[in-house]
N, C-alpha and C. Protein backbone atom coordinates (compact mmCIF):
# COMPACT_ATOMS: atom_id res chain seq x y z
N UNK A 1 -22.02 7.81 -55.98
CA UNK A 1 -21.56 7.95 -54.62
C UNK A 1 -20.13 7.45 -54.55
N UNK A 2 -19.20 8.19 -54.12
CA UNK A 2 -18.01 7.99 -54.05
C UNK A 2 -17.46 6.53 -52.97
N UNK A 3 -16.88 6.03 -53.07
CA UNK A 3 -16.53 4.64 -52.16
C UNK A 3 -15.54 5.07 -50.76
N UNK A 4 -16.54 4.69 -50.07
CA UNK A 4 -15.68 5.25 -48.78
C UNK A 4 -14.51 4.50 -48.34
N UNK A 5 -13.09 4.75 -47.29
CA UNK A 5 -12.23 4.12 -46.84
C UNK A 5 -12.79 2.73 -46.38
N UNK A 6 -12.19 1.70 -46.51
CA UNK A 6 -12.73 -0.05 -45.50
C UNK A 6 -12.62 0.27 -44.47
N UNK A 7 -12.97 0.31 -43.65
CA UNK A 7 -13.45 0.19 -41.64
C UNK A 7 -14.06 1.52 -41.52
N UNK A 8 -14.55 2.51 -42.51
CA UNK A 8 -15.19 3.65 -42.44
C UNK A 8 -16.45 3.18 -41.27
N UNK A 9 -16.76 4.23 -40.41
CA UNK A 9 -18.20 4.64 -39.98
C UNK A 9 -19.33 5.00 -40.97
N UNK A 10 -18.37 5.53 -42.11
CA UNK A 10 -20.11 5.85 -42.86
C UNK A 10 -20.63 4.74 -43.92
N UNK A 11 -19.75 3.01 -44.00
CA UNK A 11 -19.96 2.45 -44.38
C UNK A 11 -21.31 1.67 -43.59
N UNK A 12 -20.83 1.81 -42.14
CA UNK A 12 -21.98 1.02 -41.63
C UNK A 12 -23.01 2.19 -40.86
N UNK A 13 -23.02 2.52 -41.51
CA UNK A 13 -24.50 4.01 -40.84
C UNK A 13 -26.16 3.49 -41.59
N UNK A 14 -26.44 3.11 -40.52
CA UNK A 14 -27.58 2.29 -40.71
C UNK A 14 -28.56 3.12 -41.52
N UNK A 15 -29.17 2.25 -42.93
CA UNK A 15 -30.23 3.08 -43.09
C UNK A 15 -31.35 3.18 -42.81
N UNK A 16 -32.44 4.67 -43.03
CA UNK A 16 -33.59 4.92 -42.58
C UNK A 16 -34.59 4.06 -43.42
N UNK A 17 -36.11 4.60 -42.89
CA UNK A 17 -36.71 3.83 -43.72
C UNK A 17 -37.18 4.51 -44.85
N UNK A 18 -36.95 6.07 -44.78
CA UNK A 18 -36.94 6.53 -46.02
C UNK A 18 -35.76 6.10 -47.46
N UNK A 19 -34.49 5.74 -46.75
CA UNK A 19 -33.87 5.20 -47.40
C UNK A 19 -33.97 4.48 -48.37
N UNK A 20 -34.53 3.33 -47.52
CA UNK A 20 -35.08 1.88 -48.05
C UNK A 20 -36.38 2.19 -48.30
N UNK A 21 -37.18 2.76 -48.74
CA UNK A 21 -37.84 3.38 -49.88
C UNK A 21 -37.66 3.52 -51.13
N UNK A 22 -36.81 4.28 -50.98
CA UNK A 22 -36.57 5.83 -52.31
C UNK A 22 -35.43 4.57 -52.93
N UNK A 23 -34.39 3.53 -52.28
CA UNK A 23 -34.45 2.40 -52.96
C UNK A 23 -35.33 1.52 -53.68
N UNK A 24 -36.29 0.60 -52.82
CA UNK A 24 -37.16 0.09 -53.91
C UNK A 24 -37.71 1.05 -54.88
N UNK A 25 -38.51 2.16 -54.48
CA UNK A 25 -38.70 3.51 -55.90
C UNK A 25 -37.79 3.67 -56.78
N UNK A 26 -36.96 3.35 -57.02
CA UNK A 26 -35.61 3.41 -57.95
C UNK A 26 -35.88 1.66 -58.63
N UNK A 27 -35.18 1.00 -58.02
CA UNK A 27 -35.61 -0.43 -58.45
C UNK A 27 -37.03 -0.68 -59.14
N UNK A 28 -38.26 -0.71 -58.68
CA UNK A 28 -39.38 -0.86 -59.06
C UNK A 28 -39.91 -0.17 -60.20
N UNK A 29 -39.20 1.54 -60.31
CA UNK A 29 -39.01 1.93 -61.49
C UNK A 29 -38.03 1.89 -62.68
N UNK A 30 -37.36 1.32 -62.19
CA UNK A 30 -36.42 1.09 -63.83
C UNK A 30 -36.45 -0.02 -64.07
N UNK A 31 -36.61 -1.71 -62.80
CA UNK A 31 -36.53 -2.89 -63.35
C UNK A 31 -37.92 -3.36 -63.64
N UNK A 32 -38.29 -4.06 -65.15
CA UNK A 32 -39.67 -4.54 -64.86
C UNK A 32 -39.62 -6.08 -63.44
N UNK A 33 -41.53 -5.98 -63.31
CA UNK A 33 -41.47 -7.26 -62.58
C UNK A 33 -42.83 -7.44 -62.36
N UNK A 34 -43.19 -8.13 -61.45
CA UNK A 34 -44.40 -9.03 -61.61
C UNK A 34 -45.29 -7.77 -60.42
N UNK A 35 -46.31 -7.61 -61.00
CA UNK A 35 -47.51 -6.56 -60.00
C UNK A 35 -47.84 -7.41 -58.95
N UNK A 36 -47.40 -7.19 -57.74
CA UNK A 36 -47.75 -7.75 -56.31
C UNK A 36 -49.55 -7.07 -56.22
N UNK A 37 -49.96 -8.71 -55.58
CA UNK A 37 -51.23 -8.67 -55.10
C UNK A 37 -51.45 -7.62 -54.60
N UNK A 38 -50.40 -7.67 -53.18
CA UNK A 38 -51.24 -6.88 -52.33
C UNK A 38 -49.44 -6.41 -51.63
N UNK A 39 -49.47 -4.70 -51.90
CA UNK A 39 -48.77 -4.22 -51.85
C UNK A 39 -47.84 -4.00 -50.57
N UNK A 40 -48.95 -4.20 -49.78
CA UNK A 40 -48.41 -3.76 -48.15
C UNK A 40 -47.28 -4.97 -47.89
N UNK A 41 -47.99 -6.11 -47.98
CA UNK A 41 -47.38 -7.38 -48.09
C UNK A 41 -46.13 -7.30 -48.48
N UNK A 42 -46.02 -6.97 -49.73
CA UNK A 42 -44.66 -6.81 -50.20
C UNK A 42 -43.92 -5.64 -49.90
N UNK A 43 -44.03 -4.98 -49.26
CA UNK A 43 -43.33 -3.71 -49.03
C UNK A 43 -42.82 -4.01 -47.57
N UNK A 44 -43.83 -5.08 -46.54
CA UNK A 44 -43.41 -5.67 -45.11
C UNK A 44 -42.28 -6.68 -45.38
N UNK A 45 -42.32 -7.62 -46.51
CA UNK A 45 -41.41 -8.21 -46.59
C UNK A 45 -39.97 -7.58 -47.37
N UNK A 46 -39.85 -6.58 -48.12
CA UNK A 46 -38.47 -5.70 -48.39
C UNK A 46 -38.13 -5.28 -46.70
N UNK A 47 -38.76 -4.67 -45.93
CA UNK A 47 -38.60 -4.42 -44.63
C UNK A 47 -37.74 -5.32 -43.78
N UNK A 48 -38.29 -6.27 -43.83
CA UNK A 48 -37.98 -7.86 -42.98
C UNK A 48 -36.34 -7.64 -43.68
N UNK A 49 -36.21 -8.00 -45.11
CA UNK A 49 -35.17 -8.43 -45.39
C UNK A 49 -34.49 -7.32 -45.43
N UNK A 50 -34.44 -6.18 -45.65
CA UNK A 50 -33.54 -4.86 -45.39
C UNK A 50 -33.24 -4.70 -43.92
N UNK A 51 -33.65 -5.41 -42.61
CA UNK A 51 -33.53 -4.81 -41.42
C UNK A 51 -32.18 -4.99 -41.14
N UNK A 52 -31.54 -3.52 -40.88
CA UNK A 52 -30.12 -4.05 -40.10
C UNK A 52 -29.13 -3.50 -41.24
N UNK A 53 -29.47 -3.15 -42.15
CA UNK A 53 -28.31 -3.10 -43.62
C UNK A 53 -28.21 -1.31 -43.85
N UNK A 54 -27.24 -0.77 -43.84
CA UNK A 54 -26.48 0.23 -43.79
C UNK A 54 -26.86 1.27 -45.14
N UNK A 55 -27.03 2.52 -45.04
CA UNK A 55 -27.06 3.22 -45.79
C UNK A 55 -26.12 3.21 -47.25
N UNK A 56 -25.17 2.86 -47.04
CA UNK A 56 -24.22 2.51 -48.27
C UNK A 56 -24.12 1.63 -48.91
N UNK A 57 -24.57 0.54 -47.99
CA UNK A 57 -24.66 -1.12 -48.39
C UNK A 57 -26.01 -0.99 -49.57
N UNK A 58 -27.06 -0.07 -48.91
CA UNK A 58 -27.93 -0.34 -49.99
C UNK A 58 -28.12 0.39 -50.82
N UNK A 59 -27.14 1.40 -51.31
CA UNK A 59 -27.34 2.46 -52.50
C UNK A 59 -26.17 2.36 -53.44
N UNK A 60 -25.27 1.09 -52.70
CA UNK A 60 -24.24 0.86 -53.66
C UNK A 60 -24.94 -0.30 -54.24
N UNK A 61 -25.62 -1.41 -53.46
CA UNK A 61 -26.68 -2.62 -54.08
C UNK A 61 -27.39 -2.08 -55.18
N UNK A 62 -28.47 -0.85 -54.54
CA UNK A 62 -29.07 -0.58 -55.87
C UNK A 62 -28.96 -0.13 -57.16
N UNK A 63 -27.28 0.53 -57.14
CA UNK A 63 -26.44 0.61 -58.00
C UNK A 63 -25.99 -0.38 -58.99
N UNK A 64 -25.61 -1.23 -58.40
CA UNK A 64 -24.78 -2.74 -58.73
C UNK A 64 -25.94 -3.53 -59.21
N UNK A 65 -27.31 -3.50 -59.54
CA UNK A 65 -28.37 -4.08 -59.48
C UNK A 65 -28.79 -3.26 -60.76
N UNK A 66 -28.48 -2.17 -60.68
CA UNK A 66 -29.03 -1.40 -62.10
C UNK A 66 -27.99 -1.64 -63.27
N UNK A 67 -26.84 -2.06 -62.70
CA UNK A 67 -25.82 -1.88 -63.73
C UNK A 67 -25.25 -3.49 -64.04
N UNK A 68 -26.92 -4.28 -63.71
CA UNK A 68 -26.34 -5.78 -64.43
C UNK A 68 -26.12 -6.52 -63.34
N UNK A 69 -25.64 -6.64 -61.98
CA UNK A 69 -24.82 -7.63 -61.46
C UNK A 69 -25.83 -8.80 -61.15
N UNK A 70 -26.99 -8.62 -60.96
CA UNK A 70 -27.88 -10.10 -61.24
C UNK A 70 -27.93 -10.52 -62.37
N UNK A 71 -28.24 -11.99 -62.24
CA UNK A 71 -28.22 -12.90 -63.69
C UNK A 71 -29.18 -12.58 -64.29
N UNK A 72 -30.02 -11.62 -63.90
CA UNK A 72 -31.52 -11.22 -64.81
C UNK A 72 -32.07 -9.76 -64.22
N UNK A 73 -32.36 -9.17 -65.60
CA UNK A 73 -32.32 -8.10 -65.33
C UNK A 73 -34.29 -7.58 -64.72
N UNK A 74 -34.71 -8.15 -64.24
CA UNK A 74 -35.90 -8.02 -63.27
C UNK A 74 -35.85 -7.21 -61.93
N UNK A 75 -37.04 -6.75 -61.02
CA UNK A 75 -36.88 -6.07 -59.75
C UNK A 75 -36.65 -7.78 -59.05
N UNK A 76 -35.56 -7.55 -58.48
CA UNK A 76 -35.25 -8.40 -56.98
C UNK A 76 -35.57 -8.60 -56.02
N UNK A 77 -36.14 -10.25 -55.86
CA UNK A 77 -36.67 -10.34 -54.78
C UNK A 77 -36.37 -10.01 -53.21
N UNK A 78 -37.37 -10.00 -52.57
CA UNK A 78 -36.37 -9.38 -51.23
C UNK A 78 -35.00 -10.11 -50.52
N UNK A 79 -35.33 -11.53 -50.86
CA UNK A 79 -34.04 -12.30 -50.51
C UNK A 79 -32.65 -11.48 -51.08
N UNK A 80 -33.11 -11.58 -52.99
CA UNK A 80 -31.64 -11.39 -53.73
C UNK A 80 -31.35 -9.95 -53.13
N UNK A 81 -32.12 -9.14 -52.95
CA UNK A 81 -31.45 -7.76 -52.34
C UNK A 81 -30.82 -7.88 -51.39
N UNK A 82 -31.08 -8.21 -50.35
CA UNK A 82 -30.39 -8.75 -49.39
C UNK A 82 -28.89 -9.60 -49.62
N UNK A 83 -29.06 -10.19 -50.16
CA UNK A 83 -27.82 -10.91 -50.52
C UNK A 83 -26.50 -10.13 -51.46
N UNK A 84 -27.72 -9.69 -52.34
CA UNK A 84 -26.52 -8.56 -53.16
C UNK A 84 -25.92 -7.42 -52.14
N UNK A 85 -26.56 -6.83 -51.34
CA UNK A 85 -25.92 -5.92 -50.19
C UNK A 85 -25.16 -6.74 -49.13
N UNK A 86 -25.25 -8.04 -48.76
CA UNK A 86 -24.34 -8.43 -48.10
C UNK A 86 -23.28 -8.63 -48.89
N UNK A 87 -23.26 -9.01 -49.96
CA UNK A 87 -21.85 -9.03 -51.32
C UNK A 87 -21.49 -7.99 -51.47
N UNK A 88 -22.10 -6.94 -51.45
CA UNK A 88 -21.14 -5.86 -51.06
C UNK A 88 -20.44 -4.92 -49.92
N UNK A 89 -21.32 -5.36 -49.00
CA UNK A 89 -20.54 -5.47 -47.29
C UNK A 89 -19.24 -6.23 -46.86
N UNK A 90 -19.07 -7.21 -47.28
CA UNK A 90 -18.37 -8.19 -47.19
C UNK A 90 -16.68 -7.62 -46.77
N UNK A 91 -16.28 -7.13 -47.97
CA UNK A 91 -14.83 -6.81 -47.66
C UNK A 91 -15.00 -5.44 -46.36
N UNK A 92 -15.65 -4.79 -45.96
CA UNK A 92 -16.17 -3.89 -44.91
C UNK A 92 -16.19 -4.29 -43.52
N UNK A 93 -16.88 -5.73 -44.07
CA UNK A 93 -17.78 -6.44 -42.66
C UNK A 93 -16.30 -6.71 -42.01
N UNK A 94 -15.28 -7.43 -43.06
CA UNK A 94 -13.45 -7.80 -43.01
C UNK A 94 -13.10 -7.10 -42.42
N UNK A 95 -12.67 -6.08 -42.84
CA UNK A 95 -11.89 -4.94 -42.35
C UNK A 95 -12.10 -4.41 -41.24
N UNK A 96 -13.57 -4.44 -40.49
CA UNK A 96 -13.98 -3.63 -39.40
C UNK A 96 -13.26 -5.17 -38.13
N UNK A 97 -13.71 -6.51 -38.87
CA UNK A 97 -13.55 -7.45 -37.77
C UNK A 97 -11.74 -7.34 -37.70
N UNK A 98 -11.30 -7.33 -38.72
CA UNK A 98 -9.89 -7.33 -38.66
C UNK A 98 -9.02 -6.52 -37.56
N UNK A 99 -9.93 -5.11 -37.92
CA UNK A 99 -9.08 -4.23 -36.81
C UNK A 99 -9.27 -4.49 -35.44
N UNK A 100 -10.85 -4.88 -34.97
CA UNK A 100 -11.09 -5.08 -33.86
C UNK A 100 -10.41 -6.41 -33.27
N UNK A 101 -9.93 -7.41 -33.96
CA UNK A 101 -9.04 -8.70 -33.56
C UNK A 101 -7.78 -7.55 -33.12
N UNK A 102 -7.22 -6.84 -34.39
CA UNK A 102 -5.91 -6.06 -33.80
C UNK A 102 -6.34 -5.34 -32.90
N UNK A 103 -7.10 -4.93 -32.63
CA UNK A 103 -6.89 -3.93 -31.55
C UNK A 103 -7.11 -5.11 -30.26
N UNK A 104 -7.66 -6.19 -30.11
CA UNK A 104 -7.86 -6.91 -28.93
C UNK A 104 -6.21 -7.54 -28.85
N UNK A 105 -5.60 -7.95 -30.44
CA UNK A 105 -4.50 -8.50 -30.11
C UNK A 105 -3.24 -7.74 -29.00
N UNK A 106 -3.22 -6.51 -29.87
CA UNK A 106 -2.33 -5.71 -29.99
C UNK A 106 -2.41 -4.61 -28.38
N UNK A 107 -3.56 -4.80 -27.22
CA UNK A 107 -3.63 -4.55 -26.42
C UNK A 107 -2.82 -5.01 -25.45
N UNK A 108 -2.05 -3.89 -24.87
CA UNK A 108 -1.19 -4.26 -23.71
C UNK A 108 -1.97 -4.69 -22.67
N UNK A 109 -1.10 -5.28 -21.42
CA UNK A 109 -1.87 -5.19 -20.24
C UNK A 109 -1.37 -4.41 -19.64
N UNK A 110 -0.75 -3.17 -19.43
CA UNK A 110 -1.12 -1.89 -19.01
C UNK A 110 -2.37 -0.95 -18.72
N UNK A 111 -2.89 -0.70 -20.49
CA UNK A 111 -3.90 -0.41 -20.79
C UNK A 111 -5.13 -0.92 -19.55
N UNK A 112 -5.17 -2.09 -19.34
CA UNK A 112 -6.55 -2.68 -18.00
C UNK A 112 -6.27 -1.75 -16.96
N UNK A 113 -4.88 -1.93 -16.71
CA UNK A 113 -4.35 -1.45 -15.05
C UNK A 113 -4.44 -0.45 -14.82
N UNK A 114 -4.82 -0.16 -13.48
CA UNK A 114 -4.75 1.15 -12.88
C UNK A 114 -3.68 1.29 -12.54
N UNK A 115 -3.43 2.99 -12.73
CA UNK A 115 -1.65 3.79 -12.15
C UNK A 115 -1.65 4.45 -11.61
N UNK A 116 -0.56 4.73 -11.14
CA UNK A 116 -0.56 5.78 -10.27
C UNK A 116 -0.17 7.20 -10.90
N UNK A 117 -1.07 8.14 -10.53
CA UNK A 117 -1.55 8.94 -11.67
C UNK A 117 -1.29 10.52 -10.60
N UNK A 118 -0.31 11.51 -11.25
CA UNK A 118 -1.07 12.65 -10.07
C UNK A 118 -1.85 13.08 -9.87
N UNK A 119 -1.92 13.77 -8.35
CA UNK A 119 -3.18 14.04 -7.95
C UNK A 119 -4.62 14.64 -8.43
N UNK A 120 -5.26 14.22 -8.57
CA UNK A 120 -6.10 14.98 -9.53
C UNK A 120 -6.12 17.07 -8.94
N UNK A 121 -6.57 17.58 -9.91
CA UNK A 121 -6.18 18.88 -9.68
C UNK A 121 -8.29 19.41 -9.33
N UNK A 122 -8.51 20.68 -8.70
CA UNK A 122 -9.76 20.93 -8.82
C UNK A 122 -11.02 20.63 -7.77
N UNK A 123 -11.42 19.54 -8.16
CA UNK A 123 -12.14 18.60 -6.90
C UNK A 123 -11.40 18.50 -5.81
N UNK A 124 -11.66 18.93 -4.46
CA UNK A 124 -11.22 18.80 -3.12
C UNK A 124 -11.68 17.18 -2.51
N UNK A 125 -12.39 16.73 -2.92
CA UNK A 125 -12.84 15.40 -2.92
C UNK A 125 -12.16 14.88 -3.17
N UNK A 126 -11.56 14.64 -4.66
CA UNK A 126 -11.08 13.64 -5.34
C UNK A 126 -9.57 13.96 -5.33
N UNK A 127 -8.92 14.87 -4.47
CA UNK A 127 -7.63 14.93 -4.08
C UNK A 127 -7.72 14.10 -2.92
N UNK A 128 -8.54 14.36 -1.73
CA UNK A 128 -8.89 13.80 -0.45
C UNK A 128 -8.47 12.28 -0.93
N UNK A 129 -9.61 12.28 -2.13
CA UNK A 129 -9.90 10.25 -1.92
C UNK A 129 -8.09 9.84 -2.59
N UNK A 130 -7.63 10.75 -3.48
CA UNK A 130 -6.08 10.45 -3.86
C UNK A 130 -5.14 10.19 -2.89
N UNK A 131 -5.21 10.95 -1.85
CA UNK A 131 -4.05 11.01 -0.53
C UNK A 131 -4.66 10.08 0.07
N UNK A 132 -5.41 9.48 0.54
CA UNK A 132 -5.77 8.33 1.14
C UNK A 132 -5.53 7.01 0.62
N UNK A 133 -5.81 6.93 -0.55
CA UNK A 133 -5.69 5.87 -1.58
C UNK A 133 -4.15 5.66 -1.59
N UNK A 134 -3.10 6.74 -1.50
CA UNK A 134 -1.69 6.61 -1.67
C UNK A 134 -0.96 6.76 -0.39
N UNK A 135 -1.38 7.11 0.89
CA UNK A 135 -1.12 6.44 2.00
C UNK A 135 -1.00 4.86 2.33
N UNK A 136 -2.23 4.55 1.74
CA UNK A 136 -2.65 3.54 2.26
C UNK A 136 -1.49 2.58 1.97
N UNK A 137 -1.80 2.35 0.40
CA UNK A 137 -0.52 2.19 -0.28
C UNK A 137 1.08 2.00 0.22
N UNK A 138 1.02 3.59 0.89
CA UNK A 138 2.71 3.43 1.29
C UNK A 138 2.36 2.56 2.67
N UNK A 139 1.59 2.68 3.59
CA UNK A 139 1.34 1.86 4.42
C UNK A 139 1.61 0.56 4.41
N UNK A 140 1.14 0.03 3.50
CA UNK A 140 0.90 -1.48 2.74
C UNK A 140 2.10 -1.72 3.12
N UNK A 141 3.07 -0.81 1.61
CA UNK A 141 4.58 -1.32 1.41
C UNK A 141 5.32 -1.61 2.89
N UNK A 142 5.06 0.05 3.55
CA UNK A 142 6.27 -0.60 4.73
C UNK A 142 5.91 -0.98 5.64
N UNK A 143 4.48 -1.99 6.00
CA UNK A 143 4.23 -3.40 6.74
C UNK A 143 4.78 -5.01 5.76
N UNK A 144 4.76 -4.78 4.40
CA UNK A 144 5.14 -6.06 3.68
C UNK A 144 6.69 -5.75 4.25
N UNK A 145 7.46 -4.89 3.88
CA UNK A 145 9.33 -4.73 3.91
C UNK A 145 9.58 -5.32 5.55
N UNK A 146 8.79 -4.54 6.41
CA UNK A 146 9.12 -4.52 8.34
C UNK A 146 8.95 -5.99 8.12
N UNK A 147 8.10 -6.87 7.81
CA UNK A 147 7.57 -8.12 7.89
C UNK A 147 8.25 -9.22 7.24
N UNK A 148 8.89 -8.73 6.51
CA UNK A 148 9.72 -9.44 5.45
C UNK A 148 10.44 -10.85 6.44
N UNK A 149 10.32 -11.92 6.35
CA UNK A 149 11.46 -13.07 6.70
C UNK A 149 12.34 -12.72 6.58
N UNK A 150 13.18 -13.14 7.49
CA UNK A 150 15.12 -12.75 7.74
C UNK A 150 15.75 -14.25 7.78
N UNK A 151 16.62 -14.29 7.07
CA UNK A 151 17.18 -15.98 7.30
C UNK A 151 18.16 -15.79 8.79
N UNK A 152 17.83 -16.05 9.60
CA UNK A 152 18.90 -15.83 10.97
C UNK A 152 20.27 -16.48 10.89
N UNK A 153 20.39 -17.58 9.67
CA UNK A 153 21.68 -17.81 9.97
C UNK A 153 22.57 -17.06 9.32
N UNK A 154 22.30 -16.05 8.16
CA UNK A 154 22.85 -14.83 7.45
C UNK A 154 23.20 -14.13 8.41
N UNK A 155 22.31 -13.69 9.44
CA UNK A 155 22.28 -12.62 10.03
C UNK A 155 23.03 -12.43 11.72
N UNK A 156 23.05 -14.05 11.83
CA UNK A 156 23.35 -14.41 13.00
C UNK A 156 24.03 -13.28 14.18
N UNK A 157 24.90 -12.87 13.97
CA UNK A 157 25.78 -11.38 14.08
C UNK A 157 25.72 -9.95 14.11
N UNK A 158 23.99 -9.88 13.40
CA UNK A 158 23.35 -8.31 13.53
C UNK A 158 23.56 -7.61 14.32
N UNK A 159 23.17 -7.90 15.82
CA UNK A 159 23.44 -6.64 16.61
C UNK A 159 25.00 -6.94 17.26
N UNK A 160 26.08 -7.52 17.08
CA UNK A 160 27.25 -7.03 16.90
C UNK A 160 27.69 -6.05 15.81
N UNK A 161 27.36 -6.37 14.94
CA UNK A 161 27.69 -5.95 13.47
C UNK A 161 27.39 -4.11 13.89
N UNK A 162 26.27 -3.90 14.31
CA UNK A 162 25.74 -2.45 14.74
C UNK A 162 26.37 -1.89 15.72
N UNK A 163 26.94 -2.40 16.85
CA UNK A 163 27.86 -1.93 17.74
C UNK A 163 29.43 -1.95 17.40
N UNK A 164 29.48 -2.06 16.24
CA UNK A 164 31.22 -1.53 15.61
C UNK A 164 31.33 -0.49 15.61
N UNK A 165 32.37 -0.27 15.86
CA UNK A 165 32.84 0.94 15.35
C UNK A 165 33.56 0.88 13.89
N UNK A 166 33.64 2.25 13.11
CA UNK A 166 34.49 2.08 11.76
C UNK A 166 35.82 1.18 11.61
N UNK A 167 36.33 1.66 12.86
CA UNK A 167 38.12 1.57 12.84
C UNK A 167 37.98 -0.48 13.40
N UNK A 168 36.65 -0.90 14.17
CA UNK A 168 36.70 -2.28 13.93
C UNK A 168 36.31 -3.19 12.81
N UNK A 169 35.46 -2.22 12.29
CA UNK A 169 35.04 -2.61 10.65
C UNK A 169 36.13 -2.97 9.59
N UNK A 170 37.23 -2.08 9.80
CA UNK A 170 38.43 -1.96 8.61
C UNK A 170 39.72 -3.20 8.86
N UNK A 171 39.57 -3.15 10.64
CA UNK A 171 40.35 -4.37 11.19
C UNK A 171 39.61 -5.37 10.43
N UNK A 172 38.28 -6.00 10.70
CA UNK A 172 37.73 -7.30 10.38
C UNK A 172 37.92 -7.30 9.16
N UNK A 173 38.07 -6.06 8.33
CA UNK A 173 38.11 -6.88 6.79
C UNK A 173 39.41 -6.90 6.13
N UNK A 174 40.64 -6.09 7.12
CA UNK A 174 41.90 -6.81 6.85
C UNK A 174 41.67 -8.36 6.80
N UNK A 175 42.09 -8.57 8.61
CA UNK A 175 42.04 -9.80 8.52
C UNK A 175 41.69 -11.05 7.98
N UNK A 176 39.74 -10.45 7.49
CA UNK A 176 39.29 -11.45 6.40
C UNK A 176 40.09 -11.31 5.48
N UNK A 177 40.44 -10.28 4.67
CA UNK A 177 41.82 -10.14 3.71
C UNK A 177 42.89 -11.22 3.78
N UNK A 178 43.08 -10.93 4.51
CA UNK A 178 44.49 -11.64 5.35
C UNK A 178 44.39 -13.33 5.07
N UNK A 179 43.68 -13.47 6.17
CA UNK A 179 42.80 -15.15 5.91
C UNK A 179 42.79 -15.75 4.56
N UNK A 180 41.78 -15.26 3.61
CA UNK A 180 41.77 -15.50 2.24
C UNK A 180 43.14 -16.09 1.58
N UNK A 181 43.88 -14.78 2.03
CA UNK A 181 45.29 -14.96 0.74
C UNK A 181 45.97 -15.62 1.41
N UNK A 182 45.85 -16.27 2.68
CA UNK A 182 46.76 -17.08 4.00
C UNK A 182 46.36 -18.40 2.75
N UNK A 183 45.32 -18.44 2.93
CA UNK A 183 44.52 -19.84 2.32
C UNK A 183 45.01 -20.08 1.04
N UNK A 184 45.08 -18.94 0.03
CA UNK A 184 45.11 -19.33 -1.51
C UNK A 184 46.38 -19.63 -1.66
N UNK A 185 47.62 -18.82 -0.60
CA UNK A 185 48.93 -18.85 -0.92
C UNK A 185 49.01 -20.91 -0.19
N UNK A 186 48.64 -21.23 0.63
CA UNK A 186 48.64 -22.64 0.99
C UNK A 186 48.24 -23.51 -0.07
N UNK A 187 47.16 -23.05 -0.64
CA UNK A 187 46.19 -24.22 -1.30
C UNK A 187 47.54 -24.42 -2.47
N UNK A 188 48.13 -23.16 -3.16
CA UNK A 188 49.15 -23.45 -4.59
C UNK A 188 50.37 -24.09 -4.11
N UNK A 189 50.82 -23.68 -2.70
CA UNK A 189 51.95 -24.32 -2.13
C UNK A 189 51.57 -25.96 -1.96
N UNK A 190 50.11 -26.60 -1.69
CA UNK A 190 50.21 -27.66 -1.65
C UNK A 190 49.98 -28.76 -3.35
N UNK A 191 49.70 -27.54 -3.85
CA UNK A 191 49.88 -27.72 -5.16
C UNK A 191 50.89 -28.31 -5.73
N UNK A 192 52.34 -27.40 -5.70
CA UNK A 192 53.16 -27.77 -5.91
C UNK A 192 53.88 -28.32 -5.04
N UNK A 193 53.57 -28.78 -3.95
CA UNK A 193 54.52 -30.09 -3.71
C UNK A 193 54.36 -31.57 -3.99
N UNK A 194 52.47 -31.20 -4.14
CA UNK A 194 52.27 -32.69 -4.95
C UNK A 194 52.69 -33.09 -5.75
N UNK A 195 53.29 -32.31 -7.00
CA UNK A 195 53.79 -32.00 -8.39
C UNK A 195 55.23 -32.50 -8.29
């Protein structure tokens, strides 16, 4: 059986119980071992200890089991099977937890949030519930903006400011002009007479 990619799906594709059969039938026939009393018994306990272990996990075990990797070449108890298929899960079991850390790391918080998305197309419903949902919305916004705090002493001047005309607009910001450079040309003149 060829070795699949690490974080493969068909590494962890659970096996049947024909599976885990036609395994021990393989094992039981090529390794010698001790004739169980009473067969059922032992065939409930391979069960017990196979539950949960992956189609690959245990045909690469029973592989790795024929070709020596126990310290004795006997059929394996249900524990050591078990154990030898988790020894060979292992770098799998890695790889699958690895990605799933990256993928939890590596998740924006975008991804959670809902957006604003166009309208859905099709469903007359689910356009309905869209335009409502995005009213509402603009609603929201321009009661937070209308509502907004005003510092009054910024503003002190508002509704003068609105009853200008252009041509008094251009006067006031001579003059502020004016003022300014009245000031800066004083401040260097008193400069240099201190000097």
């Amino acid at each position: 059986m060829e070795k699949p990619s690490l974080g493969s799906d068909l590494v962890f594709h659970p096996a049947t119980h024909a599976d885990r059969v036609d395994a021990l039938r393989v094992l039981a026939n090529a390794l010698p071992g001790r004739q169980p009393v009473d067969m059922q018994l032992m065939l409930g306990a391979y069960e017990v200890a196979l539950e949960g272990v992956s189609r690959w996990g245990l045909a690469q075990a029973t592989r790795s089991i024929l070709q020596g990797s126990l310290a004795h070449s006997f059929m394996p108890s249900p524990p050591e099977l078990r154990r030898e298929i988790d020894r060979i899960m292992i770098p799998h079991v890695e790889a699958r937890r690895r990605e799933a850390e990256a993928a939890r790391r590596y998740k924006w918080d975008e991804h959670s949030k809902s957006r604003a998305l166009p309208a859905p197309k099709g469903d007359p419903n689910a356009v309905a519930k869209w335009h409502a949902k995005r009213n509402a919305e603009k609603a929201a916004a321009a009661v937070k903006s209308t509502s907004a705090s005003i510092d009054q002493t910024l503003f002190a001047d508002k509704d003068q400011r609105a009853q200008r005309t252009p041509a008094d607009a251009v006067s006031d910001f001579i003059s502020r002009h004016d003022r300014r450079h009245s000031d800066a040309l004083g401040r260097t003149n008193a400069k240099g007479a201190d000097q």
